[in-house]
Protein backbone atom coordinates (compact mmCIF):
# COMPACT_ATOMS: atom_id res chain seq x y z
CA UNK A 1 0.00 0.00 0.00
CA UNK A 2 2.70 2.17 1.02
CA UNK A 3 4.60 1.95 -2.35
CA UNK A 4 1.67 2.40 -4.21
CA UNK A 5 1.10 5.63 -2.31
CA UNK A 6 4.61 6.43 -3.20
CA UNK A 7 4.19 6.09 -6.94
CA UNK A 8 0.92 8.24 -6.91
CA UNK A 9 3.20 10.84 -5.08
CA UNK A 10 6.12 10.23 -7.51
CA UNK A 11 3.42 10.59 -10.42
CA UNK A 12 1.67 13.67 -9.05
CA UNK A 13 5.23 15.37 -8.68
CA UNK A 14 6.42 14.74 -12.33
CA UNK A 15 3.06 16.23 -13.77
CA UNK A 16 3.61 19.43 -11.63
CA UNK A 17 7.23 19.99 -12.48
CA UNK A 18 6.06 19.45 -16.00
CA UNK A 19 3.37 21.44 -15.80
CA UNK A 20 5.48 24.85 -14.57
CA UNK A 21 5.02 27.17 -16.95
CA UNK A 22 7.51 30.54 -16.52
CA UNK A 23 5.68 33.88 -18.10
CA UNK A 24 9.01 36.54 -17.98
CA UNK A 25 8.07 40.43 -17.46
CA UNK A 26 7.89 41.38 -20.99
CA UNK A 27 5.21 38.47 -21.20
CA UNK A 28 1.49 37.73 -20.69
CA UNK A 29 -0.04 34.25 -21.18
CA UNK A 30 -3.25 33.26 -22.46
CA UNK A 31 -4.59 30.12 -20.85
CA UNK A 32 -7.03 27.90 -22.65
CA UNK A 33 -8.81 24.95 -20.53
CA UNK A 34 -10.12 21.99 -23.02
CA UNK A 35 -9.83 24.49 -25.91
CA UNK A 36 -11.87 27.64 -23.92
CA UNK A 37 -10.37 30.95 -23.35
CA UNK A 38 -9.44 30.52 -19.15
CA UNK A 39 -7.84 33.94 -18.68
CA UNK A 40 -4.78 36.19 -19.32
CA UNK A 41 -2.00 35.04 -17.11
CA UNK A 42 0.86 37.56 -15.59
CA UNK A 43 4.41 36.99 -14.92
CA UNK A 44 5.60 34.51 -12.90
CA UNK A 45 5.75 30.60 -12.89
CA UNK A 46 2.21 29.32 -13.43
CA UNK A 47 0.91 25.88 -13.36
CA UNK A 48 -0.80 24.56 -16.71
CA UNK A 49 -1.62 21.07 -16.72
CA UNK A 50 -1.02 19.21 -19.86
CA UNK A 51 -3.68 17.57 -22.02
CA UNK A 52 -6.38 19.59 -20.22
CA UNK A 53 -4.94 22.96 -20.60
CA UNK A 54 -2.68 25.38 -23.14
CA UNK A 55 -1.12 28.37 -22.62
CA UNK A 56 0.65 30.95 -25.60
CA UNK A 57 2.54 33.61 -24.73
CA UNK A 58 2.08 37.58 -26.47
CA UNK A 59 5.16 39.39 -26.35
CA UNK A 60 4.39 42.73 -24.66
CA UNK A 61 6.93 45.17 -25.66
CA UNK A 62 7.15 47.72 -28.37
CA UNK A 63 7.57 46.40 -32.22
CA UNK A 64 9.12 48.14 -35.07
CA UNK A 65 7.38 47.27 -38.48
CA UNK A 66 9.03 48.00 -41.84
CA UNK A 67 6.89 48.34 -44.23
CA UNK A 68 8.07 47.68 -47.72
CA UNK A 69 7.99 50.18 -50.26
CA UNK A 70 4.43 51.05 -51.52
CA UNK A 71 3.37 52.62 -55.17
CA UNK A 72 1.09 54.80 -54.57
CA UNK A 73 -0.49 57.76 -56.85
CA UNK A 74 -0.88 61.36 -55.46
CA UNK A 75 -4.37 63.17 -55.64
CA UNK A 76 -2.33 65.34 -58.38
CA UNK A 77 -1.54 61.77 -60.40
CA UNK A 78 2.34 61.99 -59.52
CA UNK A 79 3.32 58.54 -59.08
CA UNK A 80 6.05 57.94 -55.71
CA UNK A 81 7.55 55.28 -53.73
CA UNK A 82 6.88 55.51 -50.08
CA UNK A 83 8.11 53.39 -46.90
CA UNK A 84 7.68 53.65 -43.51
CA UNK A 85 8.46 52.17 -40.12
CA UNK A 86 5.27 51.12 -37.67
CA UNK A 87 5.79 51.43 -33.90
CA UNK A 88 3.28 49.19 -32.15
CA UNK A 89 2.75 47.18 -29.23
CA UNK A 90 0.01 44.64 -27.38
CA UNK A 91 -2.08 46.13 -25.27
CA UNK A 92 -4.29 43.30 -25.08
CA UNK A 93 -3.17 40.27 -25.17
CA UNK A 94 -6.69 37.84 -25.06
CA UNK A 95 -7.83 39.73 -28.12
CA UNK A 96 -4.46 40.08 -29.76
CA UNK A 97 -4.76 35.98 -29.72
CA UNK A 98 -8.54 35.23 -30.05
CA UNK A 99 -9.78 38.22 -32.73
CA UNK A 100 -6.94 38.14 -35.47
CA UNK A 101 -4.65 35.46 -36.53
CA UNK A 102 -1.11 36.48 -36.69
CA UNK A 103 -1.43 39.88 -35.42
CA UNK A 104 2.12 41.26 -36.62
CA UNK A 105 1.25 40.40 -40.53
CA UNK A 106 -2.29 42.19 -40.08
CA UNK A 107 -0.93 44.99 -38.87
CA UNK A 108 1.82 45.03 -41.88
CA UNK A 109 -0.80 44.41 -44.25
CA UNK A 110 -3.11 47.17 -42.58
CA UNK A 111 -0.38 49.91 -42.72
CA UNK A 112 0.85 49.15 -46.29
CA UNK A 113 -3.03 49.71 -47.80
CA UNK A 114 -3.60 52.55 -45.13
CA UNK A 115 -0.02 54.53 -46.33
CA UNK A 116 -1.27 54.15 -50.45
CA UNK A 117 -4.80 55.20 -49.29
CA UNK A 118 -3.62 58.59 -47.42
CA UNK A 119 -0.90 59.48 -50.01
CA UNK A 120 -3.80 59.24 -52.47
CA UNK A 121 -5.65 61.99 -50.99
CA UNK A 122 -2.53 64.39 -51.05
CA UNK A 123 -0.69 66.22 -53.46
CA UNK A 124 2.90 65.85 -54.05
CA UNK A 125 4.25 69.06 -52.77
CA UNK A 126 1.69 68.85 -49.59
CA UNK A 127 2.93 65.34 -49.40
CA UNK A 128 7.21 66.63 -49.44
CA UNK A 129 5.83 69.80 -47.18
CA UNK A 130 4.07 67.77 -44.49
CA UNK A 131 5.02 64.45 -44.19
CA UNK A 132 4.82 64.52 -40.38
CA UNK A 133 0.86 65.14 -40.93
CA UNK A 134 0.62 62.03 -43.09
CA UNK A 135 2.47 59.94 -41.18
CA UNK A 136 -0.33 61.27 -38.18
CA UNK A 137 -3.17 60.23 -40.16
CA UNK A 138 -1.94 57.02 -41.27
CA UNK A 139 -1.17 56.26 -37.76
CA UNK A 140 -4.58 57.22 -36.49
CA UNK A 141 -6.10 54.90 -38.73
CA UNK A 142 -3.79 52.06 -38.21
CA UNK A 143 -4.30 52.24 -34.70
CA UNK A 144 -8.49 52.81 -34.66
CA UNK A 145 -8.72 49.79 -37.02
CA UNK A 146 -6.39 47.71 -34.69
CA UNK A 147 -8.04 48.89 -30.99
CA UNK A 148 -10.31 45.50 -31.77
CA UNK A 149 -7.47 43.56 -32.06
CA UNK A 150 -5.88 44.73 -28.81
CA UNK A 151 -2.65 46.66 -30.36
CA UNK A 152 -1.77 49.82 -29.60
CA UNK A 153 0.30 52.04 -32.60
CA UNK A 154 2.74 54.23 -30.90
CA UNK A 155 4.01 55.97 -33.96
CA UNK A 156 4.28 55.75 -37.95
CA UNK A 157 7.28 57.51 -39.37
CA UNK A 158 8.05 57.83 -43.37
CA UNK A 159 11.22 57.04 -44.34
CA UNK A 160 11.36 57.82 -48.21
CA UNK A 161 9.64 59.05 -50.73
CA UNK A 162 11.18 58.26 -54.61
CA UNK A 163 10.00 59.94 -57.13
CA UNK A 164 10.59 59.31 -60.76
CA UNK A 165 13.82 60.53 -62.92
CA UNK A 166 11.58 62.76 -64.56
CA UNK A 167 9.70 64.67 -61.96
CA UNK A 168 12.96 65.10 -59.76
CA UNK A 169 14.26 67.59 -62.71
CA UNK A 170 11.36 69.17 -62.33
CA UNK A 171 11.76 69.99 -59.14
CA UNK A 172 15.24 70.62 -59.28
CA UNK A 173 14.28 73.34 -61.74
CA UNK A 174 11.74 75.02 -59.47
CA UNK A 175 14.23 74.86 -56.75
CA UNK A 176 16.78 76.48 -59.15
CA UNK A 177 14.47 79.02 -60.51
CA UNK A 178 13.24 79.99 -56.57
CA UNK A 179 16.78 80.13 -56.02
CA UNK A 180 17.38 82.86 -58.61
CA UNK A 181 14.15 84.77 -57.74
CA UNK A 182 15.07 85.12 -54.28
CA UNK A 183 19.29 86.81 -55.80
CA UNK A 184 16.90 89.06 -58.22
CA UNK A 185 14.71 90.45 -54.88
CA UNK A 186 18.19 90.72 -52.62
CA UNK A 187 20.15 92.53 -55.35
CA UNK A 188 17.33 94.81 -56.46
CA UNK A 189 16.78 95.59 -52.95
CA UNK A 190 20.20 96.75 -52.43
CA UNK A 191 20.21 98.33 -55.35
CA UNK A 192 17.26 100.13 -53.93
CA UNK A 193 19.28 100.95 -51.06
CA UNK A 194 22.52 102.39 -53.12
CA UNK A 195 20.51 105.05 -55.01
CA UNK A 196 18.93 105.94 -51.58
CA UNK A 197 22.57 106.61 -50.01
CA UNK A 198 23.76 108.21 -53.33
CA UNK A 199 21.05 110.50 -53.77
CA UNK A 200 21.34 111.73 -49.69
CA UNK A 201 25.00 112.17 -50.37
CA UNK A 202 24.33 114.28 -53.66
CA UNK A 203 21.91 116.24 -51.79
CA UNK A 204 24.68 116.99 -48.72
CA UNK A 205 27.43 117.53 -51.14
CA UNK A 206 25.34 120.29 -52.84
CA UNK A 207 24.17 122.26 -49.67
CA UNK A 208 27.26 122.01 -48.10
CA UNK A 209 29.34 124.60 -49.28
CA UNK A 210 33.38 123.87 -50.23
CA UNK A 211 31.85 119.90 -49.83
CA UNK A 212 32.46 118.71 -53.38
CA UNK A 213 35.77 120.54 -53.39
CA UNK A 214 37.11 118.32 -51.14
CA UNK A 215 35.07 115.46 -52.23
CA UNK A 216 37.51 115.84 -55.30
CA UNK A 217 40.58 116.14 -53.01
CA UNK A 218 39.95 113.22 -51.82
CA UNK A 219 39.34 111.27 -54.91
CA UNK A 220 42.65 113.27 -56.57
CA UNK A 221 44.31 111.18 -53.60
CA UNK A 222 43.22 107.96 -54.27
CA UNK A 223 44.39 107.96 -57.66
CA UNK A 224 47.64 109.70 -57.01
CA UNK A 225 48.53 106.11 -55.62
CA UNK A 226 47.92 104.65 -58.58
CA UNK A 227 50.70 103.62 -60.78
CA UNK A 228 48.64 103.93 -63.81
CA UNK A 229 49.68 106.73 -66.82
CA UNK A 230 46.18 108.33 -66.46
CA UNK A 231 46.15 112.28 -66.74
CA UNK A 232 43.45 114.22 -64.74
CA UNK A 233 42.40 117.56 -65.55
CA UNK A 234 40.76 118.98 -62.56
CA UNK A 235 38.56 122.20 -63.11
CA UNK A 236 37.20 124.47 -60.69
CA UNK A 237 33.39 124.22 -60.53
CA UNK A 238 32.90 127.77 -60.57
CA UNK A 239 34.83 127.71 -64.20
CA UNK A 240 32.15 125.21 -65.64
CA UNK A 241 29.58 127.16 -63.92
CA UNK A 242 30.50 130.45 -65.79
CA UNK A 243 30.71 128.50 -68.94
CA UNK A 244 27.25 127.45 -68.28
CA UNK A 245 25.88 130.86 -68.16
CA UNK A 246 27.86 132.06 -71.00
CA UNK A 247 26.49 129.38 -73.20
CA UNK A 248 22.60 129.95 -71.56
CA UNK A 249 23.30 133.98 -73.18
């Protein structure tokens, strides 16, 4: 009797040490009991017996999705190749197992059809100005349409966006020509600026008596350094004045 005792023991101790389960931090369970959703089990060592019971784990932590590049037309019918990176995580992990069957390749899927969808609704250059606000909507989306599924989106950021040979002249040239709009406005601005300063100086050098004389001192100076063979002939204003009037009689 006592041996047989023993072996029950012996028995009952192999199916329990068999039966430890370990669910680590980053982890929840989900425990089925003859094929029936039990409950979401936490992290620890948990007993599931075998036969009777099941458990699968959900990985809890934060997933990066690439998502391949998509061909997608612009609401201006500019073709463009566009990526992006999905940030996502579990927040549920009974639904993430019972409502969708492999969660990770739904929410690929999802995000590639979601990312053509919004660029479609864009033009190109709102697209190139504001990708941040795309890559908001298509996470907003991505992330109502997975709430049933128990994930969570965190973020959606777009990596490129490749444009044909063709249309990247074109923009090269608008760049160029903005370019050369912008030197037009700056140098007729300081030419602007020049005639300002040279009429206030005419005006000074003309009330200020004995001004212009030695305005052309000054200038008889400068080119005295010069070792060019340049003559000047310097006349006193008064001179040309009188042969002014003398041609006005």
């Amino acid at each position: 009797m006592e041996g047989f005792i023993l072996f029950v023991l012996f028995i009952c101790a192999i199916v329990i040490i068999i039966s430890i389960r370990q669910v680590n931090e980053y982890e929840r369970g989900v425990k089925f009991t003859l094929g029936r959703f039990t409950r979401v089990i936490h992290p620890g060592w948990r007993i599931v017996l075998p036969v009777f019971q099941s458990m699968m784990k959900v990985d809890m932590r934060v997933k990066a999705v690439d998502v391949p590049f998509q061909e997608a037309i612009t609401k201006d019918n500019i073709s463009a190749k566009i990526n992006a990176v999905i940030y996502y995580k579990v927040s549920d992990a009974s639904k993430a197992v019972l409502e969708v069957e492999n969660f990770w390749f739904a929410v690929s899927q999802l995000a590639q059809t979601t990312m053509r969808n919004v660029v479609g609704e864009m033009e190109l250059d709102e697209l190139l100005a504001n990708r941040d606000a795309a890559a908001t909507k298509i996470k907003d989306i991505v992330d109502t349409a997975t709430d049933p599924w128990g994930i969570s989106v965190d973020s959606v950021e777009l990596k490129d966006v490749i444009l044909p040979d063709d249309m990247q002249r074109v923009i090269a040239k608008q760049a160029e020509a903005e370019r050369e709009r912008r030197a037009v406005i700056i140098k007729s601005g300081g030419e602007v600026i020049a005639a300002e300063n040279l009429a206030k100086a005419a005006s000074m050098l003309s009330e200020q008596t004995g001004a212009l004389h030695l305005r052309t001192l000054n200038t008889l100076n400068d080119l005295s350094s010069d070792q060019s063979n340049t003559v000047i002939f310097a006349l006193p204003l008064e001179v040309l004045r009188a042969f002014e009037r003398a041609g006005n009689k």
